[in-house]
C-alpha atoms as a PDB file:
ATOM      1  CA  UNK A   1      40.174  -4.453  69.622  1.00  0.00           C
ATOM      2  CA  UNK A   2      43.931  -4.459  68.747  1.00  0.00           C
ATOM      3  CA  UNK A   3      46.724  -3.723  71.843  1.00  0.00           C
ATOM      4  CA  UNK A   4      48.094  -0.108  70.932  1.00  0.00           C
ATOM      5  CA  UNK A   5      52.148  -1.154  71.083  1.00  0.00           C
ATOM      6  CA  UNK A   6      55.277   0.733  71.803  1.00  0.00           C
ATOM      7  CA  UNK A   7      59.069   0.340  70.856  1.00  0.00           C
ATOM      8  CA  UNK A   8      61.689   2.315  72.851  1.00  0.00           C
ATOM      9  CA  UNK A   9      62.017   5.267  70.257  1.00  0.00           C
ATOM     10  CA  UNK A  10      58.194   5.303  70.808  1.00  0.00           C
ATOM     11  CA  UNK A  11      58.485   5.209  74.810  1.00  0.00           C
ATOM     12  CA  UNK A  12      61.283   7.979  74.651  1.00  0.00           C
ATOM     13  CA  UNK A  13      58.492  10.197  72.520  1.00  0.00           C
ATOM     14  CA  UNK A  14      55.799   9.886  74.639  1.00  0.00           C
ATOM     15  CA  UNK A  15      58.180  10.474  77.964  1.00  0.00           C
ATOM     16  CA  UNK A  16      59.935  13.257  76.168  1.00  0.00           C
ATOM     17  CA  UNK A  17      63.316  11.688  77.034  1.00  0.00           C
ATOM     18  CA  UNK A  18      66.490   9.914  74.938  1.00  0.00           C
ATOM     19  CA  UNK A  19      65.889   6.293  73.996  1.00  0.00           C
ATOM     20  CA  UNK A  20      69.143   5.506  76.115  1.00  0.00           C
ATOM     21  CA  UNK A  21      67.156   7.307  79.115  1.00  0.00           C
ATOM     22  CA  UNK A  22      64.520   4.663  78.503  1.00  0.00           C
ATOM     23  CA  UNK A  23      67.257   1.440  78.785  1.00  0.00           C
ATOM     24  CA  UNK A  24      68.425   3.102  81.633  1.00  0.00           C
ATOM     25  CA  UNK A  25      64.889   2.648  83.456  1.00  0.00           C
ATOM     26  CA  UNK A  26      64.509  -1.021  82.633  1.00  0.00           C
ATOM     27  CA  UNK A  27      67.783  -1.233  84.144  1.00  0.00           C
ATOM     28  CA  UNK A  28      67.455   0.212  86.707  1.00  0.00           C
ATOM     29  CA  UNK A  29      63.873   0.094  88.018  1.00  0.00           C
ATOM     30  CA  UNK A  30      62.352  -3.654  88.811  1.00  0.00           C
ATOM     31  CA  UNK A  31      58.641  -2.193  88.243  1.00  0.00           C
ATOM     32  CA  UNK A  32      59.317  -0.392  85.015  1.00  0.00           C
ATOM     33  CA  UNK A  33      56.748  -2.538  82.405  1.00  0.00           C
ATOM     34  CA  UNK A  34      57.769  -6.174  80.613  1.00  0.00           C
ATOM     35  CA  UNK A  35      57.517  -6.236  77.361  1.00  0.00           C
ATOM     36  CA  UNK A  36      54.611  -8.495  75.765  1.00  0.00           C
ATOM     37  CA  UNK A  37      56.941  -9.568  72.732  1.00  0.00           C
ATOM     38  CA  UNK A  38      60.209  -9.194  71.917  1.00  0.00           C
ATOM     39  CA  UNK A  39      60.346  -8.600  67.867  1.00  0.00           C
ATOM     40  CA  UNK A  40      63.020  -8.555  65.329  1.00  0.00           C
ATOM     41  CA  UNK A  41      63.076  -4.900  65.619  1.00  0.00           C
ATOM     42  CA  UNK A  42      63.184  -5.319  69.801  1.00  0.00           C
ATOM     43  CA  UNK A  43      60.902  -5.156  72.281  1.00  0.00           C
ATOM     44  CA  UNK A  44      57.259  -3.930  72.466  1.00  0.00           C
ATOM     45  CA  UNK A  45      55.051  -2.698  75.516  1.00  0.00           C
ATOM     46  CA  UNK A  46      51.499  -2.090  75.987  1.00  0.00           C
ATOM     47  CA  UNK A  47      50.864   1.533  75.646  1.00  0.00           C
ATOM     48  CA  UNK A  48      48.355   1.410  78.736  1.00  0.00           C
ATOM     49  CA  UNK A  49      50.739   0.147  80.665  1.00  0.00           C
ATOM     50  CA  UNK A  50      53.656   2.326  80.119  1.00  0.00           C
ATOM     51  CA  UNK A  51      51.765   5.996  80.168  1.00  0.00           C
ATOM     52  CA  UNK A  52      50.436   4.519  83.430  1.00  0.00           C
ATOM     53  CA  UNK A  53      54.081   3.705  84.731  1.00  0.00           C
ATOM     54  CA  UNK A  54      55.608   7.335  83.376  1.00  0.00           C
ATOM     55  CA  UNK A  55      52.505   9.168  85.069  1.00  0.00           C
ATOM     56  CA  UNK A  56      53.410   7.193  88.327  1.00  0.00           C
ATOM     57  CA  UNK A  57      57.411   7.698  87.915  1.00  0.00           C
ATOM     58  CA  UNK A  58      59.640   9.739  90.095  1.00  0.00           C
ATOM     59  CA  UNK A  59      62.924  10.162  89.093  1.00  0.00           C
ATOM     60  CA  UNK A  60      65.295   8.857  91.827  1.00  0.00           C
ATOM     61  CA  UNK A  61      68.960  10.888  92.634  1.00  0.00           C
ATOM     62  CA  UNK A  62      72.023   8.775  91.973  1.00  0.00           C
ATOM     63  CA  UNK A  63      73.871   9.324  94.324  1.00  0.00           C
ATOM     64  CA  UNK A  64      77.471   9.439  94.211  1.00  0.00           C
ATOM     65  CA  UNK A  65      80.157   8.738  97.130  1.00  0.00           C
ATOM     66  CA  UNK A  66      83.321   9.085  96.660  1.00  0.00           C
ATOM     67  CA  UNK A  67      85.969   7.571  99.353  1.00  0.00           C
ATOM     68  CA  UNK A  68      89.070   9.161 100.007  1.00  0.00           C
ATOM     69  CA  UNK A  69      91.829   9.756 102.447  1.00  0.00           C
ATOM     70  CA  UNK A  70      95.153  11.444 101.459  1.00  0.00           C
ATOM     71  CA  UNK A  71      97.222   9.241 104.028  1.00  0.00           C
ATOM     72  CA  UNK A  72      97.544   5.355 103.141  1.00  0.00           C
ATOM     73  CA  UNK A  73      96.379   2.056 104.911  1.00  0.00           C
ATOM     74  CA  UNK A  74      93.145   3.165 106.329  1.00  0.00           C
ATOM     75  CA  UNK A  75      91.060   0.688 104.495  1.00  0.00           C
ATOM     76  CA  UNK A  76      89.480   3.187 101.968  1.00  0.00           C
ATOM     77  CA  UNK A  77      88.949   0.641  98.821  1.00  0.00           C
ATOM     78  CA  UNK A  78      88.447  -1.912 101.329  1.00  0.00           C
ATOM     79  CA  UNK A  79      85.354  -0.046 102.675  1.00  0.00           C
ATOM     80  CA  UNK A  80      84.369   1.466  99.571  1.00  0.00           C
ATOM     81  CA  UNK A  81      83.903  -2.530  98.101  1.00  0.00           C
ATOM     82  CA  UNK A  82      82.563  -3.852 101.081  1.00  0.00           C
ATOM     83  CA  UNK A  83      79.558  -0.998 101.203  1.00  0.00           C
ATOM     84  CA  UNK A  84      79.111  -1.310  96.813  1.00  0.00           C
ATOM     85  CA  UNK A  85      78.746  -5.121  97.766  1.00  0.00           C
ATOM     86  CA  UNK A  86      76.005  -4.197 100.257  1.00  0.00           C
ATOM     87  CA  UNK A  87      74.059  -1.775  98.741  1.00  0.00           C
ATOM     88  CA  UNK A  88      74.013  -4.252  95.227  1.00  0.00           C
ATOM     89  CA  UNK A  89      73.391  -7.735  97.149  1.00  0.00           C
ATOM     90  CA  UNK A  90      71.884  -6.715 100.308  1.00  0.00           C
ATOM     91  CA  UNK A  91      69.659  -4.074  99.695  1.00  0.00           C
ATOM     92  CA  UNK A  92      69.427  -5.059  96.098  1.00  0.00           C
ATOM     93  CA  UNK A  93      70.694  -1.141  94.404  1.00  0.00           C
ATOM     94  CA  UNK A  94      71.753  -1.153  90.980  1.00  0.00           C
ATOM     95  CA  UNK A  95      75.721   0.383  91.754  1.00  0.00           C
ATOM     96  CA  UNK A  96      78.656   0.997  89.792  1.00  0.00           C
ATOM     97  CA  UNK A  97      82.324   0.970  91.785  1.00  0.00           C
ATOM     98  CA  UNK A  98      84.424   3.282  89.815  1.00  0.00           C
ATOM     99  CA  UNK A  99      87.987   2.574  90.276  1.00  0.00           C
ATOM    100  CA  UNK A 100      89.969   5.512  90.171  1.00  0.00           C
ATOM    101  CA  UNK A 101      93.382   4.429  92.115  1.00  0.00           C
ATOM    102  CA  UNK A 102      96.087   3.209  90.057  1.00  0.00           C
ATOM    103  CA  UNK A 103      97.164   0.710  92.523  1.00  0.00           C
ATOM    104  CA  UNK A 104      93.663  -1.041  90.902  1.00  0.00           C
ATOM    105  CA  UNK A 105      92.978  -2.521  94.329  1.00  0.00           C
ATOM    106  CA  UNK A 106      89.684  -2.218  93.805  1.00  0.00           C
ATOM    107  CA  UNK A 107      89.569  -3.974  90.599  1.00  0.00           C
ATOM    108  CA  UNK A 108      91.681  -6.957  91.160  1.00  0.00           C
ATOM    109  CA  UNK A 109      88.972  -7.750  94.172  1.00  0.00           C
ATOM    110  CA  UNK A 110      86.080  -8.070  92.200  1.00  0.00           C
ATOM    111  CA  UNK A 111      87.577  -9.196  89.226  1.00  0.00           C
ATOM    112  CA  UNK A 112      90.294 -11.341  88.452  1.00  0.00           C
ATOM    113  CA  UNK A 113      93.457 -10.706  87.499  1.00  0.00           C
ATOM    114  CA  UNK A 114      93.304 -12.258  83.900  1.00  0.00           C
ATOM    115  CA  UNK A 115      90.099 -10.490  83.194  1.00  0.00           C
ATOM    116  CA  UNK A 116      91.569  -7.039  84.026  1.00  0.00           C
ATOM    117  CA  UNK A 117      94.470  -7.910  81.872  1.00  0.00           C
ATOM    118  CA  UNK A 118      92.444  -8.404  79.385  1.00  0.00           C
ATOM    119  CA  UNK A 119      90.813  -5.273  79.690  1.00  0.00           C
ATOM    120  CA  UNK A 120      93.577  -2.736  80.544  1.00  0.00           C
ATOM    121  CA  UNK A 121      95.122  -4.271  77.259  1.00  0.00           C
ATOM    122  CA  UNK A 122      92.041  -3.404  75.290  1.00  0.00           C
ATOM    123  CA  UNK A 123      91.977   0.246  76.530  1.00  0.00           C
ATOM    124  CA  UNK A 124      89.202  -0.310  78.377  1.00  0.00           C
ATOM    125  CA  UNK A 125      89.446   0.772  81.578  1.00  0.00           C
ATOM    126  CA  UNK A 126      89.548   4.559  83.067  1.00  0.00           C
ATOM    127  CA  UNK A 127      93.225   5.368  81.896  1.00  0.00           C
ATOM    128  CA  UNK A 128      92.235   4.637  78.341  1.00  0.00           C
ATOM    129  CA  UNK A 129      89.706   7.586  78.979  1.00  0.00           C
ATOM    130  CA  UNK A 130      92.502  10.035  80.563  1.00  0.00           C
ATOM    131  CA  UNK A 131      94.226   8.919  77.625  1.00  0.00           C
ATOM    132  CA  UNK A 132      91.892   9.535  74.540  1.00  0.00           C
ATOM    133  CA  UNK A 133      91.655  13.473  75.974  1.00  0.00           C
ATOM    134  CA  UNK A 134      95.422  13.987  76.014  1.00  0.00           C
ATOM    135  CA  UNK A 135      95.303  12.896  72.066  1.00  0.00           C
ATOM    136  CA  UNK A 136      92.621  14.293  70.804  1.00  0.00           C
ATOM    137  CA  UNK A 137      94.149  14.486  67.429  1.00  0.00           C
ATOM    138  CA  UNK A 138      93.702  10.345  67.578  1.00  0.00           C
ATOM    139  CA  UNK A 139      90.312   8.149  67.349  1.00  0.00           C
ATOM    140  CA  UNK A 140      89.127   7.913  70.635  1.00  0.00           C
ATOM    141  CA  UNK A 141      89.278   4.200  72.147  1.00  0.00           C
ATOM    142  CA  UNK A 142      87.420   4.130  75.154  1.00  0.00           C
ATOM    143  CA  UNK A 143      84.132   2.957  75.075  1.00  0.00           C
ATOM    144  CA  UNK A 144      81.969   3.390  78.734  1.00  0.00           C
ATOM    145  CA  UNK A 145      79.361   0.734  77.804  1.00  0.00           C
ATOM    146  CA  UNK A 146      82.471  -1.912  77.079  1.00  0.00           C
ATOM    147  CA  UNK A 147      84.249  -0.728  79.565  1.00  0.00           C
ATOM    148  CA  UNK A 148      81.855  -1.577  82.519  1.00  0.00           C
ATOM    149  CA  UNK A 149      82.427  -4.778  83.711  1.00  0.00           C
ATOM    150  CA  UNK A 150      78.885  -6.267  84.960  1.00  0.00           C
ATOM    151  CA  UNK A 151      78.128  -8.075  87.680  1.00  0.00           C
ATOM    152  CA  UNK A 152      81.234  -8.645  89.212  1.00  0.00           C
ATOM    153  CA  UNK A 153      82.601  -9.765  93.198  1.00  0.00           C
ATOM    154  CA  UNK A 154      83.645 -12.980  94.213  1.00  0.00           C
ATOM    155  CA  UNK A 155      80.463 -13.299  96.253  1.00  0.00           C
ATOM    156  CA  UNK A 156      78.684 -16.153  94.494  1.00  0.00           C
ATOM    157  CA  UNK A 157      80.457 -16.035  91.240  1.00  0.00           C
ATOM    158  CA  UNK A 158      79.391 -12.124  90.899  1.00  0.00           C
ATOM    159  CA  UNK A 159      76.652 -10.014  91.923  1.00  0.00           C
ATOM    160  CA  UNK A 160      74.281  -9.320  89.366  1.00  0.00           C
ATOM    161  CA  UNK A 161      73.735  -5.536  90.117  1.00  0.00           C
ATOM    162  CA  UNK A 162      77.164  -4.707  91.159  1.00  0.00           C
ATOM    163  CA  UNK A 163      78.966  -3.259  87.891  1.00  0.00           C
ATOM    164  CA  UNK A 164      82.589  -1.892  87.816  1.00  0.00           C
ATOM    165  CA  UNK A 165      84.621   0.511  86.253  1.00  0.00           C
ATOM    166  CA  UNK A 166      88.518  -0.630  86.397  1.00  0.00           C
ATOM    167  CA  UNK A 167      91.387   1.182  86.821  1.00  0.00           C
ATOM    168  CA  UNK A 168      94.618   0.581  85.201  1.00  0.00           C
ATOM    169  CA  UNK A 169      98.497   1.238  86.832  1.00  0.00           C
ATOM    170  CA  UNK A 170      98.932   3.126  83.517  1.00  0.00           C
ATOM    171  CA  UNK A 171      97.591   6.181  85.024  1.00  0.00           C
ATOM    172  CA  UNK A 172     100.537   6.650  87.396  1.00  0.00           C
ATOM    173  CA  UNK A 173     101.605   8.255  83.903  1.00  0.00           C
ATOM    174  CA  UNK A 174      98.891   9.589  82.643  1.00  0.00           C
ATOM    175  CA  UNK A 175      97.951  11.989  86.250  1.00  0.00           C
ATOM    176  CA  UNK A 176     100.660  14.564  85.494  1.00  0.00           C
ATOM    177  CA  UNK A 177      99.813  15.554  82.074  1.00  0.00           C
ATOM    178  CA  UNK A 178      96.101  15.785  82.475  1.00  0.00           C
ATOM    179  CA  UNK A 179      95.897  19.299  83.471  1.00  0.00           C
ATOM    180  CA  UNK A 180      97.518  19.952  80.303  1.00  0.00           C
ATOM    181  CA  UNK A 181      94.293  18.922  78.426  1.00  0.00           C
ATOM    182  CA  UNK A 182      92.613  22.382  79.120  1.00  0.00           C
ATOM    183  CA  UNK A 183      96.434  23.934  77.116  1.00  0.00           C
ATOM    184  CA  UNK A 184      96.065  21.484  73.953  1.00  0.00           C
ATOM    185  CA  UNK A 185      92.226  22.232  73.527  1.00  0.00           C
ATOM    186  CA  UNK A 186      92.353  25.977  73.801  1.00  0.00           C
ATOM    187  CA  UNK A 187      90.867  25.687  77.202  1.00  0.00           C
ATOM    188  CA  UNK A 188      87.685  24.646  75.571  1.00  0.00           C
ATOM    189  CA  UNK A 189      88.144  21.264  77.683  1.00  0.00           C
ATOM    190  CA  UNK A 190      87.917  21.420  81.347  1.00  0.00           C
ATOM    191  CA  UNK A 191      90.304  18.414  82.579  1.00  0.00           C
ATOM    192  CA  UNK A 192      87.743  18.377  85.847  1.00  0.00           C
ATOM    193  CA  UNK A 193      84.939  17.159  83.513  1.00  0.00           C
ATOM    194  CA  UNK A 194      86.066  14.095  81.995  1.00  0.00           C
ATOM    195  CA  UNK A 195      84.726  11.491  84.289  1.00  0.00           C
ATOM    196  CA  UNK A 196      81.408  13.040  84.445  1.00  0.00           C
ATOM    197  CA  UNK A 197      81.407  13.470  80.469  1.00  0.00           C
ATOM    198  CA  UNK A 198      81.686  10.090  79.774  1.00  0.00           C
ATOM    199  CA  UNK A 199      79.345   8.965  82.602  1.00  0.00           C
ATOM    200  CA  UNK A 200      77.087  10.979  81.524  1.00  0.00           C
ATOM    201  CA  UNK A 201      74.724   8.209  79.372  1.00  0.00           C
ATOM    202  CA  UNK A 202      75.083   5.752  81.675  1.00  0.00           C
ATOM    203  CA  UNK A 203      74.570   7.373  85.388  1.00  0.00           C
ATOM    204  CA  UNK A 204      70.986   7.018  85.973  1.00  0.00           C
ATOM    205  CA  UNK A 205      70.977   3.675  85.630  1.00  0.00           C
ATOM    206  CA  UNK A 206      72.454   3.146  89.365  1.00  0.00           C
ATOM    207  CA  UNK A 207      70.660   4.195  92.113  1.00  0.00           C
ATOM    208  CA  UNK A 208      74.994   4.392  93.706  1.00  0.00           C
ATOM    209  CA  UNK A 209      78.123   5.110  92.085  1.00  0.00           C
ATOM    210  CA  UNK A 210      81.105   4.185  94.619  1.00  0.00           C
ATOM    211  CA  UNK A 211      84.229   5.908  93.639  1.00  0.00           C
ATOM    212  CA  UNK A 212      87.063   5.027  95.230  1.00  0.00           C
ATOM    213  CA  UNK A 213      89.768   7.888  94.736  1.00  0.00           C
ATOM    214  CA  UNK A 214      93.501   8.149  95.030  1.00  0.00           C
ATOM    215  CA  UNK A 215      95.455   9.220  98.067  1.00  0.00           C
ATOM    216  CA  UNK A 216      95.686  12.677  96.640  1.00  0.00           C
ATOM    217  CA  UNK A 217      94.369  15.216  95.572  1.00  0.00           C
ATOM    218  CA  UNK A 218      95.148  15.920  91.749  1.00  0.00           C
ATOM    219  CA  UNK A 219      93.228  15.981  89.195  1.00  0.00           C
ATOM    220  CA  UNK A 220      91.864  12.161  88.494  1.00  0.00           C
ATOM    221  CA  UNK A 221      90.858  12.518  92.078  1.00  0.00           C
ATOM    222  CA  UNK A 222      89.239  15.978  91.696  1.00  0.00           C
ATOM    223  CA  UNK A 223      87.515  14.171  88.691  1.00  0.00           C
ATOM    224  CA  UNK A 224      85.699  11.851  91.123  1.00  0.00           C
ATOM    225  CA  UNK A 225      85.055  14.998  93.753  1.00  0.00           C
ATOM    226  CA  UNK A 226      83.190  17.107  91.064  1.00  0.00           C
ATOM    227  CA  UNK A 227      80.444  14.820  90.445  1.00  0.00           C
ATOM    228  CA  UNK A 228      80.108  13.644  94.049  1.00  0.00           C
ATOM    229  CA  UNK A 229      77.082  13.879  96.075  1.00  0.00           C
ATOM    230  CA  UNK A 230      78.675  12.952  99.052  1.00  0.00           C
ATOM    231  CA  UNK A 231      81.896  11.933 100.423  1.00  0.00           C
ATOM    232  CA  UNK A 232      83.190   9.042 103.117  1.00  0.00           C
ATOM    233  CA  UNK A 233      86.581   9.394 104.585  1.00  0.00           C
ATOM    234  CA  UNK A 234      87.900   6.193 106.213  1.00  0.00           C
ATOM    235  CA  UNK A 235      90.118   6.106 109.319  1.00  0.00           C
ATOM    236  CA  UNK A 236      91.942   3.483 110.784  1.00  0.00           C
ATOM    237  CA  UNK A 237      90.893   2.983 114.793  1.00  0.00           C
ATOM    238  CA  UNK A 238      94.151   3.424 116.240  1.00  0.00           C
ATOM    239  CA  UNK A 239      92.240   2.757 119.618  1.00  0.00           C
END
């Protein structure tokens, strides 16, 4: 009797989701089904075993911290590095650090210089994205799925389930014209939305996304806020 065989279009069907909602699980979850072969056309599962891995499935929150403090120097991308790097090597979580300072603090620590050259040259890093929306009238550039670098950190040449999202110093320009997106779009573009727009194909494939904000509060910052789940603010122990 013949194995009854499923692609991803064919996984998506039967769980009534997007085939990118189905990449997202093998991502993220370790006990989601192997494939049995891997064809020219992709992958293919047992059917048995992946109706009796959707029937078992609970959807886990992402959850989403953002770290900010309006004053300077109290270690906020410092801390919000240091607990990514945790949550992906220690207790093994898929995360995603999204950079979102353009002093790019973050980025330059878990990648290196060169490669965030490279990147920030490309348009691919979260200014790029600022960018496209203030020019609509031009092809977009950015591209989330390029734009995520993966497993990244200097602890033992990377850490395979730590991913980030760079920043670039071009948005110290960029942050005073984006409230003017809502004005060149006839308001049907909320400038508060873009972060979670683009995210929005890629987030539940981390069980954490670690934004670390600017010290203010305009809007790039409120960006981060409005998808939030929960919030760290870190303070220096003057004590």
């Amino acid at each position: 009797m013949s194995t009854a065989l499923l692609g991803i279009a064919e996984i998506a069907d039967l769980a009534k989701v997007s085939k990118q909602a189905v990449s997202n699980w093998r991502t993220r979850y370790d006990n989601f089904p192997r494939p049995i072969h891997v064809l020219q056309s992709g992958p293919v599962w047992e059917r048995e075993n992946v109706e009796a891995w959707i029937k078992s499935f609970k959807g886990e929150e992402t959850h989403v911290l953002s770290f900010i403090n309006l004053k300077g120097g109290v270690g906020k991308t410092t801390d919000a590095v240091a607990v990514a790097e945790i949550l992906a090597y220690e207790d093994r979580k898929h995360v995603l650090l999204i950079d979102l300072d353009p002093q790019t603090n973050a980025t330059v620590t878990l990648i290196s210089e060169e490669q965030w050259a490279e990147m920030d040259k490309a348009g691919l890093t979260i200014a790029q994205l600022f960018e496209d929306r203030l020019n609509p009238q031009n092809a977009p550039k950015f591209d989330i799925e390029r734009a995520i670098a993966k497993g990244v950190s200097t602890i033992n040449d990377g850490i395979a389930r730590l991913d980030l999202l760079p920043s670039s110093m071009q948005l110290i320009d960029l942050q005073d014209r984006i409230p003017m997106i809502a004005l060149s779009g006839n308001f049907t573009a909320n400038p508060l939305e873009i972060l979670q727009s683009a995210l929005r194909t890629v987030i539940d494939r981390y069980d954490y996304i670690i934004i670390d904000c600017p010290p203010s509060l305009g809007t790039v910052t409120k960006n981060g806020l409005r998808i939030s789940t929960g919030y760290v603010i870190p303070r220096r122990n003057l004590t």
